[in-house]
Protein backbone atom coordinates (compact mmCIF):
# COMPACT_ATOMS: atom_id res chain seq x y z
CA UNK A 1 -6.77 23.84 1.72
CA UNK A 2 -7.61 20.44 0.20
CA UNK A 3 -10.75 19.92 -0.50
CA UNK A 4 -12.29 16.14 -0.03
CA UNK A 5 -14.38 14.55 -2.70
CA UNK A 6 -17.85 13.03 -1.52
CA UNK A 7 -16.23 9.69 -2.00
CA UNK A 8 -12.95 10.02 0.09
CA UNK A 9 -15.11 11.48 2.23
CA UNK A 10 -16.85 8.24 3.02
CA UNK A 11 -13.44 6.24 2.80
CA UNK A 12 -11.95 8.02 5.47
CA UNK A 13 -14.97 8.15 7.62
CA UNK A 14 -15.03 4.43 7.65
CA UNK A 15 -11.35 4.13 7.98
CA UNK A 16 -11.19 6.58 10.85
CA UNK A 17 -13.73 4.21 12.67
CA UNK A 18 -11.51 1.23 12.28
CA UNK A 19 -8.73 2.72 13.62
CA UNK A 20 -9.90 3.45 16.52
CA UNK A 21 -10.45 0.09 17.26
CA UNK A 22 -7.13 -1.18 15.87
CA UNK A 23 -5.47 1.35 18.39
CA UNK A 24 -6.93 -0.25 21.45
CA UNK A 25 -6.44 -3.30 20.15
CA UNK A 26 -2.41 -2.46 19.63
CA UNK A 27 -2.43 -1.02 23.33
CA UNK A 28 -3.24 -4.64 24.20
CA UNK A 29 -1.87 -6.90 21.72
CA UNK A 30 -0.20 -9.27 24.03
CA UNK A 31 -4.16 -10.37 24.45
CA UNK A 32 -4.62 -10.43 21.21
CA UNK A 33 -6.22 -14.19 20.13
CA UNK A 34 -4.45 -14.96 17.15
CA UNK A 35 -4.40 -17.67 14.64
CA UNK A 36 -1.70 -19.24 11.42
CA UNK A 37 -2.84 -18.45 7.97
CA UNK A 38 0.39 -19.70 6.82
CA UNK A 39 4.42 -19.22 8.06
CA UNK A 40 5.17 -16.25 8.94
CA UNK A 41 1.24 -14.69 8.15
CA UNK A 42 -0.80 -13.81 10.64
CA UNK A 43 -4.33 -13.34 11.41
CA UNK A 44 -5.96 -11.83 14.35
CA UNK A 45 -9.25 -10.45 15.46
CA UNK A 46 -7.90 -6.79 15.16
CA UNK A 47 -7.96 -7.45 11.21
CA UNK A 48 -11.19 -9.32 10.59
CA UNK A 49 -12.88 -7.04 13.05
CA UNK A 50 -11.46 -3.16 11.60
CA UNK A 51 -12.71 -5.47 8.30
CA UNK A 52 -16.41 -5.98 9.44
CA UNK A 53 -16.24 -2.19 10.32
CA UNK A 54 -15.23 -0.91 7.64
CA UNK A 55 -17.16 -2.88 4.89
CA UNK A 56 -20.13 -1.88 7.15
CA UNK A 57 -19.78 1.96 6.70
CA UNK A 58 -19.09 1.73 3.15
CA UNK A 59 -21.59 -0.81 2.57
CA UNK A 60 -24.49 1.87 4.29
CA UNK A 61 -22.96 4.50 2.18
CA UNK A 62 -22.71 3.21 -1.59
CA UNK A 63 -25.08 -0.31 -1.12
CA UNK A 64 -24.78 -1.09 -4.83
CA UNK A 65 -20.90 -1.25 -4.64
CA UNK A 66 -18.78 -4.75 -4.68
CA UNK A 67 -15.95 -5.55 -2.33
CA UNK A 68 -12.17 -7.29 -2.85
CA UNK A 69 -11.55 -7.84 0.74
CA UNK A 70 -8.18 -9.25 2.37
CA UNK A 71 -10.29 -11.47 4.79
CA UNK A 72 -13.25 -12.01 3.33
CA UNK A 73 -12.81 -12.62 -0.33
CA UNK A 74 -14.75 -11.07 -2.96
CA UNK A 75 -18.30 -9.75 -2.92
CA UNK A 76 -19.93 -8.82 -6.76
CA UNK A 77 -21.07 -5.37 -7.10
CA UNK A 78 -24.97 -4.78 -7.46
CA UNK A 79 -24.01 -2.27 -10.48
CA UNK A 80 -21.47 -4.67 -11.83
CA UNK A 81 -18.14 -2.57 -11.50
CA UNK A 82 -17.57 -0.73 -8.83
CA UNK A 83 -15.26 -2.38 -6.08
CA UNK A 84 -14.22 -1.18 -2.92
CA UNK A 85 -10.33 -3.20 -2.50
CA UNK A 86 -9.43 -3.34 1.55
CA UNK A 87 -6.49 -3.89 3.31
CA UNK A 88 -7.74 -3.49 6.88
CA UNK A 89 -4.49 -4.16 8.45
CA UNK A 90 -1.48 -3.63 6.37
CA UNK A 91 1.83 -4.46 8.37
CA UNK A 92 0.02 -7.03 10.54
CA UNK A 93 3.38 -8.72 11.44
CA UNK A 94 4.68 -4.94 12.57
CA UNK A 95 1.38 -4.92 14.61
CA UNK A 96 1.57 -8.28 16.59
CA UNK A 97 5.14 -7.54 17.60
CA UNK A 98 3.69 -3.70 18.86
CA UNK A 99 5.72 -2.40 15.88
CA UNK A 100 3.79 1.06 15.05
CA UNK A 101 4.01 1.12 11.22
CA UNK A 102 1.07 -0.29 10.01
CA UNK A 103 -2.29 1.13 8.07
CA UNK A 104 -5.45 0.92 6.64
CA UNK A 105 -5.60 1.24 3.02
CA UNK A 106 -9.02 1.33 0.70
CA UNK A 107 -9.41 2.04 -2.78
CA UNK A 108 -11.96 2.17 -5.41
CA UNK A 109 -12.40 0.61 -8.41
CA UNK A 110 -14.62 0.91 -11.29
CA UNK A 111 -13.84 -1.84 -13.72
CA UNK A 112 -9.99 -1.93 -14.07
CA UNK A 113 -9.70 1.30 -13.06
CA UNK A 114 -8.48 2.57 -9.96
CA UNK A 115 -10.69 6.15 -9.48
CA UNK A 116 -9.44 6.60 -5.33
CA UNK A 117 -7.27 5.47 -3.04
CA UNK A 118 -6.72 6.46 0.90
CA UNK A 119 -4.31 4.64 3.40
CA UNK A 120 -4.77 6.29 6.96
CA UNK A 121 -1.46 5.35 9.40
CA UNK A 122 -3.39 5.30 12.89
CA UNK A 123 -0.02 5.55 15.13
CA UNK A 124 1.02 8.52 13.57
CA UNK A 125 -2.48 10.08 12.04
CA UNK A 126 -1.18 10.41 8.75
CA UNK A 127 -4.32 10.14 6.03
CA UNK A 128 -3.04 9.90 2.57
CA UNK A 129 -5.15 10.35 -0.41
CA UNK A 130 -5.87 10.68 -3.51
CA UNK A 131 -9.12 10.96 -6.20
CA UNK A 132 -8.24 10.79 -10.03
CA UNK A 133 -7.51 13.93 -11.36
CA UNK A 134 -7.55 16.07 -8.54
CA UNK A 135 -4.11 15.24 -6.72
CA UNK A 136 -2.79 13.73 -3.93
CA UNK A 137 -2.59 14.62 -0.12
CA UNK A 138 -1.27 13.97 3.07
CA UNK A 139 -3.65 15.43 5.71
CA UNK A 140 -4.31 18.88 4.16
CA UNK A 141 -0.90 18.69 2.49
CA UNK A 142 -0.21 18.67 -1.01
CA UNK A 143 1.82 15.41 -2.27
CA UNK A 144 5.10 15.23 -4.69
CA UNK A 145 7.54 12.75 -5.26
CA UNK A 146 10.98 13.61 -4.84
CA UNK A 147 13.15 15.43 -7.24
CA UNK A 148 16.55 13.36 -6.98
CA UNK A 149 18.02 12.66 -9.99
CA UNK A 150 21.19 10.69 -8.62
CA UNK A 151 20.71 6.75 -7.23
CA UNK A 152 23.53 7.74 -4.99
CA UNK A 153 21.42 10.37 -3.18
CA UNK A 154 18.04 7.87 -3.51
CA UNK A 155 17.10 5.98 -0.63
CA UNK A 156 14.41 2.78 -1.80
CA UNK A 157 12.74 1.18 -0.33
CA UNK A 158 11.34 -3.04 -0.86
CA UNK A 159 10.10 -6.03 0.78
CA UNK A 160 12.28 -8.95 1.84
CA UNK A 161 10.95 -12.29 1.03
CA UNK A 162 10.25 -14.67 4.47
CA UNK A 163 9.14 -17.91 5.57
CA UNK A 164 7.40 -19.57 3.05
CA UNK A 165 7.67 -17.08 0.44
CA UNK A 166 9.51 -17.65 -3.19
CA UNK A 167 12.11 -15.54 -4.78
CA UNK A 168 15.14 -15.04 -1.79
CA UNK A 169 17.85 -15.43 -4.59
CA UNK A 170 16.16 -12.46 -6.63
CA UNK A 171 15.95 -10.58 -4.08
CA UNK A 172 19.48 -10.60 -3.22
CA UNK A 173 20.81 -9.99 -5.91
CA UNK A 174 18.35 -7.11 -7.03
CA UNK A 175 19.30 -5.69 -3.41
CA UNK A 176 22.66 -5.97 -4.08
CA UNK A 177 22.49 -4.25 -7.16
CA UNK A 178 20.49 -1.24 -5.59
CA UNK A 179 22.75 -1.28 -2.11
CA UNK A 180 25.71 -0.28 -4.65
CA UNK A 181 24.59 2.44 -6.25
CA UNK A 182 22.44 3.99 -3.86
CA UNK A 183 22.16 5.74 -0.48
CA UNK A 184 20.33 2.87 0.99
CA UNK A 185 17.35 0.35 1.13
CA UNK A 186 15.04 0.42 3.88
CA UNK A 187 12.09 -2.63 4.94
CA UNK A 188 9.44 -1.19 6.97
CA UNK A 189 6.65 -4.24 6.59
CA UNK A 190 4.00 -2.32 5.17
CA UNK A 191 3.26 -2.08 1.02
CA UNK A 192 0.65 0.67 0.88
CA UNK A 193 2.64 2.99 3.07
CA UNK A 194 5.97 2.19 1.31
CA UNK A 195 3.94 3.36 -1.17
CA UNK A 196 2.42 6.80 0.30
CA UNK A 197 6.36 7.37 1.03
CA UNK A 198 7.39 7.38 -2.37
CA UNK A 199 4.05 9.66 -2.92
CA UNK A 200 5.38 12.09 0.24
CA UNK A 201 8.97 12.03 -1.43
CA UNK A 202 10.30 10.02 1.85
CA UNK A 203 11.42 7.44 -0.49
CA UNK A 204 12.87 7.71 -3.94
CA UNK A 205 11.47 4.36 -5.47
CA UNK A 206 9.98 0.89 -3.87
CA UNK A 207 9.97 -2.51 -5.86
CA UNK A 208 8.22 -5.68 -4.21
CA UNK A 209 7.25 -8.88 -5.61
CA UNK A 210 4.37 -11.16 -4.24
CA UNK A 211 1.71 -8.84 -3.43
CA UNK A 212 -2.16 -8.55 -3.68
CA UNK A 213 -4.61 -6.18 -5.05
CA UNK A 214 -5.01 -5.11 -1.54
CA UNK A 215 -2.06 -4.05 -1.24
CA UNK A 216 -1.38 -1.79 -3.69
CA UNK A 217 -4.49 -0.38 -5.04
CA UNK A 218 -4.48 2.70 -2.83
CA UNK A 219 -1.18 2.80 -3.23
CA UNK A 220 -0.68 3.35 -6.75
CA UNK A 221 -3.18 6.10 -7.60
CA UNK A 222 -1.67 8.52 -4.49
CA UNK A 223 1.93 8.01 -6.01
CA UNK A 224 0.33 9.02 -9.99
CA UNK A 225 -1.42 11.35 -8.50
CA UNK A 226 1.66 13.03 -6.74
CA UNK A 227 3.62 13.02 -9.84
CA UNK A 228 5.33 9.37 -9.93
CA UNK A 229 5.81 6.55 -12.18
CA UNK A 230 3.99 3.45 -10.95
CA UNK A 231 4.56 -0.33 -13.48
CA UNK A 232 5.83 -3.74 -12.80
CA UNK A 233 9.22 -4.08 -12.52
CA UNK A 234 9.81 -5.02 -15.96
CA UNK A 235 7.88 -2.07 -17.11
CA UNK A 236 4.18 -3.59 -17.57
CA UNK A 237 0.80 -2.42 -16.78
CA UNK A 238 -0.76 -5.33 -14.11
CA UNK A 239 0.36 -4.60 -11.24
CA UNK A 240 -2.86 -5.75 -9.16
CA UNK A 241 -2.91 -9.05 -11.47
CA UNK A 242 0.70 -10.29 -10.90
CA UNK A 243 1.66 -8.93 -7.49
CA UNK A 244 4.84 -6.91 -8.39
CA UNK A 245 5.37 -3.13 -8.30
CA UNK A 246 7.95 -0.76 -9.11
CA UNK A 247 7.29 3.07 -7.90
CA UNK A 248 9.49 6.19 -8.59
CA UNK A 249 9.93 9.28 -8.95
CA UNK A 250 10.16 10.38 -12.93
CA UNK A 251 13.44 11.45 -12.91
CA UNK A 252 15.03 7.68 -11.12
CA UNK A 253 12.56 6.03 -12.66
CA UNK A 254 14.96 4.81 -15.87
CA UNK A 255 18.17 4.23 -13.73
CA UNK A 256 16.50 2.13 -10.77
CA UNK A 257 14.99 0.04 -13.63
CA UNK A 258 17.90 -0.24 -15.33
CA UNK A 259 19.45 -1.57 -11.93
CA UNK A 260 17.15 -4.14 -11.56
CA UNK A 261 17.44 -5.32 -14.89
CA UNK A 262 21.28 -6.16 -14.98
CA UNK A 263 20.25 -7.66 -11.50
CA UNK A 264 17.94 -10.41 -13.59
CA UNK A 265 20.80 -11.13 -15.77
CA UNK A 266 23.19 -12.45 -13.03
């Protein structure tokens, strides 16, 4: 059985509590107030309020930890490097339309370094998570990325730019490049469990472009922790600084690269 650290321990506490309220709130979302941030991004009480609760239950448990928060900005740690980097509401579009694929994902951080990561799926009760070191789980389940060797057996997984948002002619032309050589390309709408897919071997490899810290933080330590290959898309190491992420398995990793190279060169 897996055993919890003391740390996701507290994570999952506080995510647990937020969910609960994001649940009611997604039995009733046509009465949902909501509010533009910007085309096609929403905002709505659900996400500044699972927010509030969770930065409350982590704040009461480690006070002298900082915060990177999706709503509320950034909040300096009282030791001076250890950050707690929230997505309260990942898939927010998914949620408003009563879509149920969204999440809560937390991580921590301790300088640059990502040291845990959890992203709890509240529809389905999924908890994935990971600590350095000691593996990555789904529930009480051990995680590993999936074995395929063969981008015509691979199914990927991505984000499609929308309103607003740069890079449509890249996009098509990387998902061109992927959609002929492989088994198929799914969008779900949410990063950080795109990401626990690859971990749970449901997907083969995810790339995305345009994405926060927020986003991917959790993310990225349960897929190296289950055994995958987490960079940029062209193969670099800042994925929280510039927004773009390529995941894989170890054994795709060099041919789904490879595919979205030649797409850059058309």
């Amino acid at each position: 059985m897996a055993r919890k650290t003391p740390l996701i321990t507290v994570m999952e506490n506080a995510a647990r509590k937020a969910a609960r309220k994001l649940l009611r709130d997604f039995n009733e979302v046509e009465n949902l107030q909501v509010s533009r941030k910007g085309p096609a991004d929403f905002v709505s009480n659900a996400d500044v309020g699972a927010e509030k609760l969770i930065r409350e239950e982590l704040e009461y448990a480690r006070p002298d930890f900082g915060f990177k928060l999706e709503e509320g900005g950034e909040i300096p740690a009282k030791d001076g490097k250890s950050y707690w980097v929230i997505d309260p509401l990942d898939g927010t579009t998914n949620f408003l339309h009563g879509m149920p694929h969204f999440a809560i994902s937390i991580a921590l951080m301790e300088g640059k370094e990502i040291l845990a990561g959890l992203i709890l799926d509240p529809v389905k009760d999924e908890l994935f998570w990971a600590a350095k070191g000691e593996g990555a789980f789904v529930n009480n389940q051990r995680l590993r990325v999936s074995g395929r060797n063969r981008m015509a057996d691979c199914v990927f997984a991505t984000g499609i730019p929308f309103l607003g948002k740069p890079g449509h002619e890249t996009f098509l032309r990387e998902a061109h490049e992927i959609m002929a050589v492989s088994a198929g390309i799914r969008r779900f709408g949410a990063a950080s469990l795109d990401l626990a897919y690859v971990a749970a071997g449901r997907f083969d490899g995810y790339w995305e472009r345009g994405l926060s810290a927020w986003d991917l933080a959790a993310g990225i330590i349960i897929v190296r922790e289950a055994g995958g290959f987490v960079t940029q898309i062209d193969g670099g190491e800042r994925m929280l600084e510039k927004g773009d992420i390529l995941a894989s398995n170890s054994e795709i990793n060099s041919q789904m690269s490879e595919a979205l190279r030649r797409a850059r060169k058309k």
